[in-house]
C-alpha atoms as a PDB file:
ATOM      1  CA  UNK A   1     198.059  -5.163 291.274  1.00  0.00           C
ATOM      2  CA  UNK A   2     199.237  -8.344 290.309  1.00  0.00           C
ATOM      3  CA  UNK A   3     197.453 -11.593 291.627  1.00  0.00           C
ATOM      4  CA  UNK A   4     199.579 -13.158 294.330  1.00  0.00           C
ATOM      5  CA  UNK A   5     197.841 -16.445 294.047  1.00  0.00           C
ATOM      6  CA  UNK A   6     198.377 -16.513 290.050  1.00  0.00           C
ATOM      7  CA  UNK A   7     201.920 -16.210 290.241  1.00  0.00           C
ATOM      8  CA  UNK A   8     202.216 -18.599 292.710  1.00  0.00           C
ATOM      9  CA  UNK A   9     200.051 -20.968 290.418  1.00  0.00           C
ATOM     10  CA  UNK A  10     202.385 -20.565 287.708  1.00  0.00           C
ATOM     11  CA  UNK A  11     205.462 -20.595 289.472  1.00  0.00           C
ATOM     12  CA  UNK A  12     204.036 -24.422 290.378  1.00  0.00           C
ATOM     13  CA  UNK A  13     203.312 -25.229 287.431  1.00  0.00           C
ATOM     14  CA  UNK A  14     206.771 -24.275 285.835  1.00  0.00           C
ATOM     15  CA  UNK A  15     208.014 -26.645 288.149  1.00  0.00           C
ATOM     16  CA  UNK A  16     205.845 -29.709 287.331  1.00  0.00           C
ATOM     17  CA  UNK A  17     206.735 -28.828 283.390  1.00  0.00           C
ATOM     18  CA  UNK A  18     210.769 -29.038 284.412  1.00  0.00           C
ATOM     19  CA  UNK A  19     210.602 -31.730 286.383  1.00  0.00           C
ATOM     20  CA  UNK A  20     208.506 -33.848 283.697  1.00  0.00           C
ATOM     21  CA  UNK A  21     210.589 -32.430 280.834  1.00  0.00           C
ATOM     22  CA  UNK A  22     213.900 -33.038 282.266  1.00  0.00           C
ATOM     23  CA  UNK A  23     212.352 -37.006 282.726  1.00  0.00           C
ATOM     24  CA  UNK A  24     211.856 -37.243 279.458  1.00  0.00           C
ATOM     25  CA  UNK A  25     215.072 -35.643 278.262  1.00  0.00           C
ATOM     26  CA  UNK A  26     216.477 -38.304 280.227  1.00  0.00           C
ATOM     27  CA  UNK A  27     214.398 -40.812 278.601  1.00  0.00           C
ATOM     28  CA  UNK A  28     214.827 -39.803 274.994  1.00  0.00           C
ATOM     29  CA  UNK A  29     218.459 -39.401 275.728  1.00  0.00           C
ATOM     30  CA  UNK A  30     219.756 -42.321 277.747  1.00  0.00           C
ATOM     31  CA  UNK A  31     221.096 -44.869 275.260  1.00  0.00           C
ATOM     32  CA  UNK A  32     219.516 -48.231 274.515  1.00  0.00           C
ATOM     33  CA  UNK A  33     219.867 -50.793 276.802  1.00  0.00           C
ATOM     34  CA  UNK A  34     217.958 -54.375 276.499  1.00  0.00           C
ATOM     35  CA  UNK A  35     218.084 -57.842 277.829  1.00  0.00           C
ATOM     36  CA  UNK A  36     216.076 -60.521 280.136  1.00  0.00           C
ATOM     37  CA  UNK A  37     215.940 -60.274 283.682  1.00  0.00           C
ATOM     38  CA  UNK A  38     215.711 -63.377 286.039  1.00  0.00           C
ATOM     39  CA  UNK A  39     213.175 -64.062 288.508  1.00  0.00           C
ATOM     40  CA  UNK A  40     215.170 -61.855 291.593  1.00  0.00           C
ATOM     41  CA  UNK A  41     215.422 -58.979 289.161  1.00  0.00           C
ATOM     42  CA  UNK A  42     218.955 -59.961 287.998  1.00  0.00           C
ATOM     43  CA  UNK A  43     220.974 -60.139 284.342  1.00  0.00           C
ATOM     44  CA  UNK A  44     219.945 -63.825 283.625  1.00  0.00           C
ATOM     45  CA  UNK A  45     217.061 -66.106 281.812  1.00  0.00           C
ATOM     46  CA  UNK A  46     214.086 -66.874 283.735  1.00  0.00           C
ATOM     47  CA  UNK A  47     215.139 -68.678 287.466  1.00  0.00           C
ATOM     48  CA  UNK A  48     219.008 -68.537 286.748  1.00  0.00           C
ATOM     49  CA  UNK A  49     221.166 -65.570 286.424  1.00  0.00           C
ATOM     50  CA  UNK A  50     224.043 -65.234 283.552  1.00  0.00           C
ATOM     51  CA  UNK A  51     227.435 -63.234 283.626  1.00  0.00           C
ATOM     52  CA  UNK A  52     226.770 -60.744 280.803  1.00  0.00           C
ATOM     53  CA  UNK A  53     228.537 -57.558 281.139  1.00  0.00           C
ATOM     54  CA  UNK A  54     226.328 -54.690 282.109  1.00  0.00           C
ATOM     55  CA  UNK A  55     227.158 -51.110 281.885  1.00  0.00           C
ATOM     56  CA  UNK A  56     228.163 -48.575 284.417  1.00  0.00           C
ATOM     57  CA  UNK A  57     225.394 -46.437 285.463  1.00  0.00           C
ATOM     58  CA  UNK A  58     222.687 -48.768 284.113  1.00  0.00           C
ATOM     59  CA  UNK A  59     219.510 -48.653 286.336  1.00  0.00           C
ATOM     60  CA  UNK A  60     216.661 -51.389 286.123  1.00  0.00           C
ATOM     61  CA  UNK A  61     213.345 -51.723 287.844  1.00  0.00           C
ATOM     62  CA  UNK A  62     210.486 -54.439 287.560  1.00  0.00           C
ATOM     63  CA  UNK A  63     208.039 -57.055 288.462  1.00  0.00           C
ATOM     64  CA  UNK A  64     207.711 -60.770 288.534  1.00  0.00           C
ATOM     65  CA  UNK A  65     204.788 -62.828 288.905  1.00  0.00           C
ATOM     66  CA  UNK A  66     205.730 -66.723 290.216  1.00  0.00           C
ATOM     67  CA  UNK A  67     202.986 -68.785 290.062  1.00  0.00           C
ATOM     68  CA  UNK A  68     201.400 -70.926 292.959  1.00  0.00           C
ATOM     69  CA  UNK A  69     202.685 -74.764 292.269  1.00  0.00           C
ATOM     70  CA  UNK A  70     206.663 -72.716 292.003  1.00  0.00           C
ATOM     71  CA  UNK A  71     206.226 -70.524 294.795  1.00  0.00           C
ATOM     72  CA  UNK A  72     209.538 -70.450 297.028  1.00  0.00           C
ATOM     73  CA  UNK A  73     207.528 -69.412 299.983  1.00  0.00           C
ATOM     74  CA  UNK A  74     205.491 -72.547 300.016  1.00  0.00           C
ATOM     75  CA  UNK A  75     204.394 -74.245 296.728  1.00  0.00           C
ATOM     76  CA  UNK A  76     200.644 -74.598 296.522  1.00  0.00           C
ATOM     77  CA  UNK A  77     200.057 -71.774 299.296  1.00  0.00           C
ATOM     78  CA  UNK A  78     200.289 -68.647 297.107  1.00  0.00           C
ATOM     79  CA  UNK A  79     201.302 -66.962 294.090  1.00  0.00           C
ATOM     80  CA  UNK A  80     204.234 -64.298 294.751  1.00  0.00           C
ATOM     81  CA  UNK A  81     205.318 -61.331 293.483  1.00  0.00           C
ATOM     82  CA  UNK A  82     208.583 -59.985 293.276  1.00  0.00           C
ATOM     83  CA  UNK A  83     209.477 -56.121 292.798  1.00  0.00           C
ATOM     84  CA  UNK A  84     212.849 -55.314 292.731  1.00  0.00           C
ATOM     85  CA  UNK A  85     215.942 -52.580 291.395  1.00  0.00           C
ATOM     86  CA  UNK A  86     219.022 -53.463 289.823  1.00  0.00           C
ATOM     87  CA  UNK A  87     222.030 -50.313 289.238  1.00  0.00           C
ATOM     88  CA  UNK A  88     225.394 -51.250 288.400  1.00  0.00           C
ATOM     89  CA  UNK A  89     227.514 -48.439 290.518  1.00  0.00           C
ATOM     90  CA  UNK A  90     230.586 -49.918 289.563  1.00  0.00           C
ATOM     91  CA  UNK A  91     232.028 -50.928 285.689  1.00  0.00           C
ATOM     92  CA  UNK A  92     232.096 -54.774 288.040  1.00  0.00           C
ATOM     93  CA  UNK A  93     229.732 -54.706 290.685  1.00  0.00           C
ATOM     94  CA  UNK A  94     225.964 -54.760 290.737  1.00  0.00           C
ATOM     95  CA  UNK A  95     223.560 -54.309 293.589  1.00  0.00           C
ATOM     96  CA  UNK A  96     219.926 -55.496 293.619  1.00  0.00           C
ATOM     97  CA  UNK A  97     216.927 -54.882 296.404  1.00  0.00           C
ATOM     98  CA  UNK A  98     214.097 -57.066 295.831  1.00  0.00           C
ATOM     99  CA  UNK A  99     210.757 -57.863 297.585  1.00  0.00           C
ATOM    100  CA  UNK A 100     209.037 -61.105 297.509  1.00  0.00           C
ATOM    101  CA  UNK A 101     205.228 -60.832 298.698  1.00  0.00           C
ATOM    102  CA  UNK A 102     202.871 -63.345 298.826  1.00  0.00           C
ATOM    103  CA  UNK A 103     199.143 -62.301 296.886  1.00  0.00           C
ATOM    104  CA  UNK A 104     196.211 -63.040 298.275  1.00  0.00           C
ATOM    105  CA  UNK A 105     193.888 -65.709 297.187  1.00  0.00           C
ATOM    106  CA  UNK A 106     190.141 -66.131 297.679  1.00  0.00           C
ATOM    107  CA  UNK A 107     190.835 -69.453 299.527  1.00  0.00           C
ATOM    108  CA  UNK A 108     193.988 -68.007 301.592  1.00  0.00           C
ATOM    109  CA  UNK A 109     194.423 -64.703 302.699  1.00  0.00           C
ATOM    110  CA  UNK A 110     197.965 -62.676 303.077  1.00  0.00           C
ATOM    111  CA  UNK A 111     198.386 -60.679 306.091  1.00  0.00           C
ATOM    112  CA  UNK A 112     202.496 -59.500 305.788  1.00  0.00           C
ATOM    113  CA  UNK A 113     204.274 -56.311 305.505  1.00  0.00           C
ATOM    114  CA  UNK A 114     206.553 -55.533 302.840  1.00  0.00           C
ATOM    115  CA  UNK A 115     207.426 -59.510 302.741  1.00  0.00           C
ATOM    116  CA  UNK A 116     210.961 -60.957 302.297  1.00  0.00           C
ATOM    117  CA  UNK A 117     213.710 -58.120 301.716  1.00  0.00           C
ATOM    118  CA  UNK A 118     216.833 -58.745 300.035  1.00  0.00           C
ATOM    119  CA  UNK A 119     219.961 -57.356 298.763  1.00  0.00           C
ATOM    120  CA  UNK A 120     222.129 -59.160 296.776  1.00  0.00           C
ATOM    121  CA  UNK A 121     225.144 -58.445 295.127  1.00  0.00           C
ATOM    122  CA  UNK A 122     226.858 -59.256 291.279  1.00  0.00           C
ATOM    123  CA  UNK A 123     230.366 -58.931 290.637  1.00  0.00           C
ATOM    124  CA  UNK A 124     231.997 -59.354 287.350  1.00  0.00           C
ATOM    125  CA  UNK A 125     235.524 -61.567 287.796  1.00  0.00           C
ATOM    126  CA  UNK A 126     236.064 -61.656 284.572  1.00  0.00           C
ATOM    127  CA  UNK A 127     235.171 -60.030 281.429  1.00  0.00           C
ATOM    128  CA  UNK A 128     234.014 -61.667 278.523  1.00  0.00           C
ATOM    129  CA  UNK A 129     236.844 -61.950 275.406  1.00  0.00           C
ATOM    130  CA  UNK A 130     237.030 -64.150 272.245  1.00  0.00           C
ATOM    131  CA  UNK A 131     238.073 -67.217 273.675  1.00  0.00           C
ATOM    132  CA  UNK A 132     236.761 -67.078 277.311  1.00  0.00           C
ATOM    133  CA  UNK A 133     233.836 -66.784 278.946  1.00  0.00           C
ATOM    134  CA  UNK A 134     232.833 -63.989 281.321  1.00  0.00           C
ATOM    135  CA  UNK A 135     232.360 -65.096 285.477  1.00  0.00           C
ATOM    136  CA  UNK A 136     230.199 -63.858 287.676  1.00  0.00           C
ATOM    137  CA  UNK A 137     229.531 -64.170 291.502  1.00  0.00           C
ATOM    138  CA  UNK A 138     226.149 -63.832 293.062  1.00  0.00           C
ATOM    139  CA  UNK A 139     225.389 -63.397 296.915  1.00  0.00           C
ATOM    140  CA  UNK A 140     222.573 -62.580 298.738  1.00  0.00           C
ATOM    141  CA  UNK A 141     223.730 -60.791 301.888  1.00  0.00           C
ATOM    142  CA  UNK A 142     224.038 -62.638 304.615  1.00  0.00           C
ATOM    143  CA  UNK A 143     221.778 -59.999 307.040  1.00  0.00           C
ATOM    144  CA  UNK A 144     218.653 -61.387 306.208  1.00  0.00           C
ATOM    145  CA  UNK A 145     216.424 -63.873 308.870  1.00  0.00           C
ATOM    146  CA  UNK A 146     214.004 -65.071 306.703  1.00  0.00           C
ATOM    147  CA  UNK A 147     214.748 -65.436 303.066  1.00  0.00           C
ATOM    148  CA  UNK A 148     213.058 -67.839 300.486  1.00  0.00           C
ATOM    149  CA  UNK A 149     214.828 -66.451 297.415  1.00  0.00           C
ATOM    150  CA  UNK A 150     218.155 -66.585 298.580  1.00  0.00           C
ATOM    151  CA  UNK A 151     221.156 -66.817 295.977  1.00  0.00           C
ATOM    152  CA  UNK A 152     224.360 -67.835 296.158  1.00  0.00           C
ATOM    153  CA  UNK A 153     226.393 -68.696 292.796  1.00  0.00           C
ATOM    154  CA  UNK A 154     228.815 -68.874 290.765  1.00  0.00           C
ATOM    155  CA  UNK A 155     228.085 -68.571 286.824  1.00  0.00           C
ATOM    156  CA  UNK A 156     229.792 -68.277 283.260  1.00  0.00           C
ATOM    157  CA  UNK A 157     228.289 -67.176 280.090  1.00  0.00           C
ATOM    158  CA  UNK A 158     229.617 -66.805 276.458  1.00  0.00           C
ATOM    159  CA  UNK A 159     228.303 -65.286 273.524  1.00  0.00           C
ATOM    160  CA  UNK A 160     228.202 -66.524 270.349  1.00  0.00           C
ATOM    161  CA  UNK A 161     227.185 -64.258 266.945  1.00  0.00           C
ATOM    162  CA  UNK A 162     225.856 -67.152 264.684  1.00  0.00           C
ATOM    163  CA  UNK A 163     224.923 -64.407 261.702  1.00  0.00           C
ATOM    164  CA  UNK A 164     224.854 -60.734 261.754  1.00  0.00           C
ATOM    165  CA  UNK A 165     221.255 -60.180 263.505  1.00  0.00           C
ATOM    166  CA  UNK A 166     221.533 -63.463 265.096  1.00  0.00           C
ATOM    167  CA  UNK A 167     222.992 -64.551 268.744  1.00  0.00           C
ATOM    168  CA  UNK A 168     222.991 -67.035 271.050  1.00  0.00           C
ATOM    169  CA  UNK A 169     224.201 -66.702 274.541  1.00  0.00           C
ATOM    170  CA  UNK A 170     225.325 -69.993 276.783  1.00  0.00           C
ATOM    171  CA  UNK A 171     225.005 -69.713 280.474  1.00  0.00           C
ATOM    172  CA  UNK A 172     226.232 -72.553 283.081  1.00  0.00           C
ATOM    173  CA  UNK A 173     226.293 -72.178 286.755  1.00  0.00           C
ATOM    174  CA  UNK A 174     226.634 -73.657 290.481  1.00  0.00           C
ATOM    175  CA  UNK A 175     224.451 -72.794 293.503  1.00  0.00           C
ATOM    176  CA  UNK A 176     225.857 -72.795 296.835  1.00  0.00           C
ATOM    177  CA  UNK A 177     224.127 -75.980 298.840  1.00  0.00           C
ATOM    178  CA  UNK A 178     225.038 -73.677 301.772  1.00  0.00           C
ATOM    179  CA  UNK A 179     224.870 -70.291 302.825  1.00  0.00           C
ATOM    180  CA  UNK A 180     225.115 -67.441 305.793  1.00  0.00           C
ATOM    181  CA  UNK A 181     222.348 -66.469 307.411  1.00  0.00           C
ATOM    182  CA  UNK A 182     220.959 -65.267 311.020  1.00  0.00           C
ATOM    183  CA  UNK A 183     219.304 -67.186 313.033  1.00  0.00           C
ATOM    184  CA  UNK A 184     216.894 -64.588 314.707  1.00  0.00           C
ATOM    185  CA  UNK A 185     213.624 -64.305 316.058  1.00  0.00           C
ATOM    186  CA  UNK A 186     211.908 -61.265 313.887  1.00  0.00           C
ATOM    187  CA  UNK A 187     210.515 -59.686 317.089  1.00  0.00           C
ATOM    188  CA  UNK A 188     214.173 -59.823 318.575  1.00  0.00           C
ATOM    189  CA  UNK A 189     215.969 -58.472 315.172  1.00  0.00           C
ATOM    190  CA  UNK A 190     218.037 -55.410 317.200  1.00  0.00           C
ATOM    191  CA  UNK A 191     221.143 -56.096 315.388  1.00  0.00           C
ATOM    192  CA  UNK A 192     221.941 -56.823 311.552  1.00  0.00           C
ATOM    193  CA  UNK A 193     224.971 -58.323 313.083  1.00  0.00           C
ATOM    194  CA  UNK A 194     224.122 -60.934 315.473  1.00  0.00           C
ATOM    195  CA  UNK A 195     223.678 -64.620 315.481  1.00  0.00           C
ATOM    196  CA  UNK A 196     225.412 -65.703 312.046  1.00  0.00           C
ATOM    197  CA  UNK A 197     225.494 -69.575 311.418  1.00  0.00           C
ATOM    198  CA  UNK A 198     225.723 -71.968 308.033  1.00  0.00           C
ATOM    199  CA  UNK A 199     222.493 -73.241 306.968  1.00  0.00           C
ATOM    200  CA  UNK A 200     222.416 -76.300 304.641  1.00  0.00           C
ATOM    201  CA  UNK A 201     219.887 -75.037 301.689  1.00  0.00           C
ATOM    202  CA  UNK A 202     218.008 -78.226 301.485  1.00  0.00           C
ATOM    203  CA  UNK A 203     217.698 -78.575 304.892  1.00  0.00           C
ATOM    204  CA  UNK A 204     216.474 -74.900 305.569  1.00  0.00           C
ATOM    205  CA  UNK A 205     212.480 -73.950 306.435  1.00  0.00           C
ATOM    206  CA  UNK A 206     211.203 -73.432 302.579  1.00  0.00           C
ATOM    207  CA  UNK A 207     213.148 -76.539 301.000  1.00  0.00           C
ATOM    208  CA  UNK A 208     212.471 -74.899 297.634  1.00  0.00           C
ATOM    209  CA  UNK A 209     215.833 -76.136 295.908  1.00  0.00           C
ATOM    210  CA  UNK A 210     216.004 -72.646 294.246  1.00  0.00           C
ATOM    211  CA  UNK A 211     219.657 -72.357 292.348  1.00  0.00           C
ATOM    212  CA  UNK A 212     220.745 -75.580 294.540  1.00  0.00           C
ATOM    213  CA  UNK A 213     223.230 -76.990 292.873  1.00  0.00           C
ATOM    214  CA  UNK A 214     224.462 -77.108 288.540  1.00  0.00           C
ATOM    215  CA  UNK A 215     221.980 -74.886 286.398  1.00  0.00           C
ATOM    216  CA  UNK A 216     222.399 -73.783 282.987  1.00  0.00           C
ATOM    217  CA  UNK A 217     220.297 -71.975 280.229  1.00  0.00           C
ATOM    218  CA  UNK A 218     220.444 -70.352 276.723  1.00  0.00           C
ATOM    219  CA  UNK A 219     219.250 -67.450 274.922  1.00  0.00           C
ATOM    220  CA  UNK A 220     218.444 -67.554 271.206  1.00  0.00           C
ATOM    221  CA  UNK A 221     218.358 -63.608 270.238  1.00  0.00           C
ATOM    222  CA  UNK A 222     217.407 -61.652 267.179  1.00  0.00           C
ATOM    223  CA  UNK A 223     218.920 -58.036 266.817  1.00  0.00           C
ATOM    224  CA  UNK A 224     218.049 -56.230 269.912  1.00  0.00           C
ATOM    225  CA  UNK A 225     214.152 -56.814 269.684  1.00  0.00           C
ATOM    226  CA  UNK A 226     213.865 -59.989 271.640  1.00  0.00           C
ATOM    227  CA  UNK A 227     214.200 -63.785 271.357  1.00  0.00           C
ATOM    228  CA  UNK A 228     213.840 -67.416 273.213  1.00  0.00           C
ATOM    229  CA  UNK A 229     215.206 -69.184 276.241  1.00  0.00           C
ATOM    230  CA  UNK A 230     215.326 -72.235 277.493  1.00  0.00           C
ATOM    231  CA  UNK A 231     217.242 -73.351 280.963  1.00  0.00           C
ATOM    232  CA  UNK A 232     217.652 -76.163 283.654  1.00  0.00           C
ATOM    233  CA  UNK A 233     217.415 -74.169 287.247  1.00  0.00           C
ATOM    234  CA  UNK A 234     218.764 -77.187 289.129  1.00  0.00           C
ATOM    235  CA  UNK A 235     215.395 -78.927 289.099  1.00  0.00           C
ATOM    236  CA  UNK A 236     213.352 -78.080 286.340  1.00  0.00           C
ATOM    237  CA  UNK A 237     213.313 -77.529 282.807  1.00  0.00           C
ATOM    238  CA  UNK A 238     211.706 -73.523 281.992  1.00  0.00           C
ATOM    239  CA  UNK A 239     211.043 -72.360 278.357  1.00  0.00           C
ATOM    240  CA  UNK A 240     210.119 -68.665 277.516  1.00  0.00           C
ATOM    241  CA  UNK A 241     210.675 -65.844 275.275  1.00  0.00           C
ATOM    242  CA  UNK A 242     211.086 -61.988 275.536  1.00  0.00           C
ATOM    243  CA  UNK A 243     210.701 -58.745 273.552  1.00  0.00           C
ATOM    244  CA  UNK A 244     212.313 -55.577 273.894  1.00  0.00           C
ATOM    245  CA  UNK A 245     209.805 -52.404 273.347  1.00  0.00           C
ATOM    246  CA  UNK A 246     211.156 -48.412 272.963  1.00  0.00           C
ATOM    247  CA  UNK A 247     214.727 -49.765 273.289  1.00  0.00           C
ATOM    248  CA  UNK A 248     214.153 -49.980 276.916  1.00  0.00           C
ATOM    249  CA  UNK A 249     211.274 -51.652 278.016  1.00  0.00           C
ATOM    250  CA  UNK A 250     211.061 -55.364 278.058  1.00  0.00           C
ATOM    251  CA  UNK A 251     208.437 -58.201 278.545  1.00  0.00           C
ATOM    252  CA  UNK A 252     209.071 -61.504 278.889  1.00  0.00           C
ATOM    253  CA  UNK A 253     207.138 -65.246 279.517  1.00  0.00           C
ATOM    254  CA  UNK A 254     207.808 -68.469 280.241  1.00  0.00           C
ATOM    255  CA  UNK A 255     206.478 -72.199 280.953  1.00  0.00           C
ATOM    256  CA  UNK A 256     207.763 -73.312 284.230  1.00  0.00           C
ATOM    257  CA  UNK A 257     208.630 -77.159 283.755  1.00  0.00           C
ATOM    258  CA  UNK A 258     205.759 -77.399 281.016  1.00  0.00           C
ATOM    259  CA  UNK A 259     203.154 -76.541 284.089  1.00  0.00           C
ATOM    260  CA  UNK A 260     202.559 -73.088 284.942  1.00  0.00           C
ATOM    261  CA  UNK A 261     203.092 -69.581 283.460  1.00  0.00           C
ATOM    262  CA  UNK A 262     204.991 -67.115 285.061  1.00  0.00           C
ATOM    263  CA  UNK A 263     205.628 -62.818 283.515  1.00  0.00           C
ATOM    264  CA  UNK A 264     207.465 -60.215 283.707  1.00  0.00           C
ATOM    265  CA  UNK A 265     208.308 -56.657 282.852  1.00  0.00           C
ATOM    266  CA  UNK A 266     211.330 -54.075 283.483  1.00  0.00           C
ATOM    267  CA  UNK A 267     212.259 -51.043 282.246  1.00  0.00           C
ATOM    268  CA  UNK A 268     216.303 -50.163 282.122  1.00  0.00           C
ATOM    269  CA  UNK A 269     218.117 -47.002 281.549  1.00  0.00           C
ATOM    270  CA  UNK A 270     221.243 -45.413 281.881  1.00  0.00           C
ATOM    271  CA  UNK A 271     222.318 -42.909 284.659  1.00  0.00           C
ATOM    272  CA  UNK A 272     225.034 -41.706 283.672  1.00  0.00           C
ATOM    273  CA  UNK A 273     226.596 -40.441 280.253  1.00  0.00           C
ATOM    274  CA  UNK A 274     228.402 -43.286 278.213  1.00  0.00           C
ATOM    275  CA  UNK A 275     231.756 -42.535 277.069  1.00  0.00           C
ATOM    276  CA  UNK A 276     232.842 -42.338 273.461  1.00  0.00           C
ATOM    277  CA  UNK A 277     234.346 -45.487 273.559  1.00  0.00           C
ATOM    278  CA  UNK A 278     231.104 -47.150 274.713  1.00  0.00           C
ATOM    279  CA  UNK A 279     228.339 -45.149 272.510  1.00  0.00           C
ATOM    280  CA  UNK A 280     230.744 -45.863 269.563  1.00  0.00           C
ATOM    281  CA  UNK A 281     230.108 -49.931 270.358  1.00  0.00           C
ATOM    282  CA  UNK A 282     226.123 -48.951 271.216  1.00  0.00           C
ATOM    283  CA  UNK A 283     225.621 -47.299 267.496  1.00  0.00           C
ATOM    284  CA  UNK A 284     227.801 -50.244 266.191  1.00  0.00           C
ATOM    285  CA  UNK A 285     225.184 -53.099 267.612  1.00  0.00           C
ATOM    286  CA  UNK A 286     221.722 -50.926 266.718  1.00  0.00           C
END
């Protein structure tokens, strides 16, 4: 008689073996995708965001660490961290959740939830050609309540291929000095779609000036294995420099205005099948 219990133990673990192997067929398969992600988890340097092109299907997820003396929630408070996912659903439009949390300290203690949760939105107005640059908008939905890494801007980047492994990549870029928020109590939230009003950024609770105003950066990059940045994020002056690992996993660092260290890590890949068109321009650029 056969053992109930065995086949049942088997059957389980044919299903943990397809599940892992179809992860890393995905994995292996998915084509090669690279390229810095800004502090919120967006295309962009290290604070600012850019307008590259990203492609349809492409699905990024991470972490940020933002040291104490820059932290948006309160500079010398607490460090934060910031976890967020990036997916491009359309060949324009991107959408990004992120979380910023507060970490503890030994001298101050964090008692919060899931901390400040956002979702912002990218959208491509223009591509990039020869003799233009490509335009991007970036908005932080106006549902949240209590938001320290809200973004708002408008941004241009061009690329420029200086030899054949060589690029650089010029980004420049306004921030909104106002923006759409609610004014609600948290305990009183019953609606996502009560209480809108303008809030002047500088005048707001956090007075963090992040992406207030003209920003601008560039990227110095060699092949598709990583390269150096340096940007002005409307108030200070950020170096850094980032490698690309596996074809999808990158690390970068940075020196926030020649004061503190802040890092960061995603890992991007591609949820949907490229067409020929686009794999043809992937192999091209390996």
């Amino acid at each position: 008689m056969v053992n109930k219990y065995l086949i049942l133990n088997d059957f389980i673990l044919y299903r943990k073996g397809s599940l892992v192997l179809s992860f890393l067929l995905l994995v292996i398969t998915c084509q090669a995708v690279i390229g810095q992600i800004n502090l919120s988890g967006k295309p962009g340097l290290i604070y600012t965001p850019s307008a590259v092109e990203t492609e349809d299907g492409l699905f990024r997820f991470g972490y940020n660490y933002n040291p104490i003396r820059y932290a948006l929630r309160g500079r010398n408070r607490n460090p934060e961290r910031i976890i967020y996912a990036n997916v491009t659903i359309l060949p324009r439009l991107e959408i990004n959740i992120n979380f910023l949390q507060m970490i503890n300290t030994s001298t101050r203690k964090v008692k919060e939830g899931l901390g400040d949760r956002q979702l912002d939105l990218r959208y491509l107005i223009l591509k990039e050609k020869k003799n233009r640059p490509s335009l991007a908008v970036v908005l932080t939905t106006p549902f949240t309540i209590d938001g320290a890494m809200l973004t708002h801007a408008l941004v241009a980047t061009k690329n420029v291929t200086i030899r054949k492994d060589f690029n650089f990549e010029l980004s420049v870029g306004y921030g909104s000095p106002y923006y759409l928020w609610r004014d609600e109590a948290n305990l009183k939230n019953s609606s996502i779609l009560s209480n809108f009003t303008w809030q002047k950024k500088s005048e707001d609770k956090f007075k963090n000036h992040y992406l207030l105003g003209p920003f601008g950066g560039a990227v110095f990059r060699y092949r598709k294995w990583g390269g150096v940045m340096v940007e002005y994020d409307s108030k200070h002056i950020n170096v850094g420099a980032f490698a690309t690992l596996f074809k999808h996993w990158t690390i970068q660092a940075a020196l926030l205005n020649g004061d503190q260290v802040t890092v960061g890590t995603s890992y991007a890949l591609s949820l949907i099948k490229p067409s020929k068109r686009t794999k043809k321009k992937i192999d091209e650029n390996k």
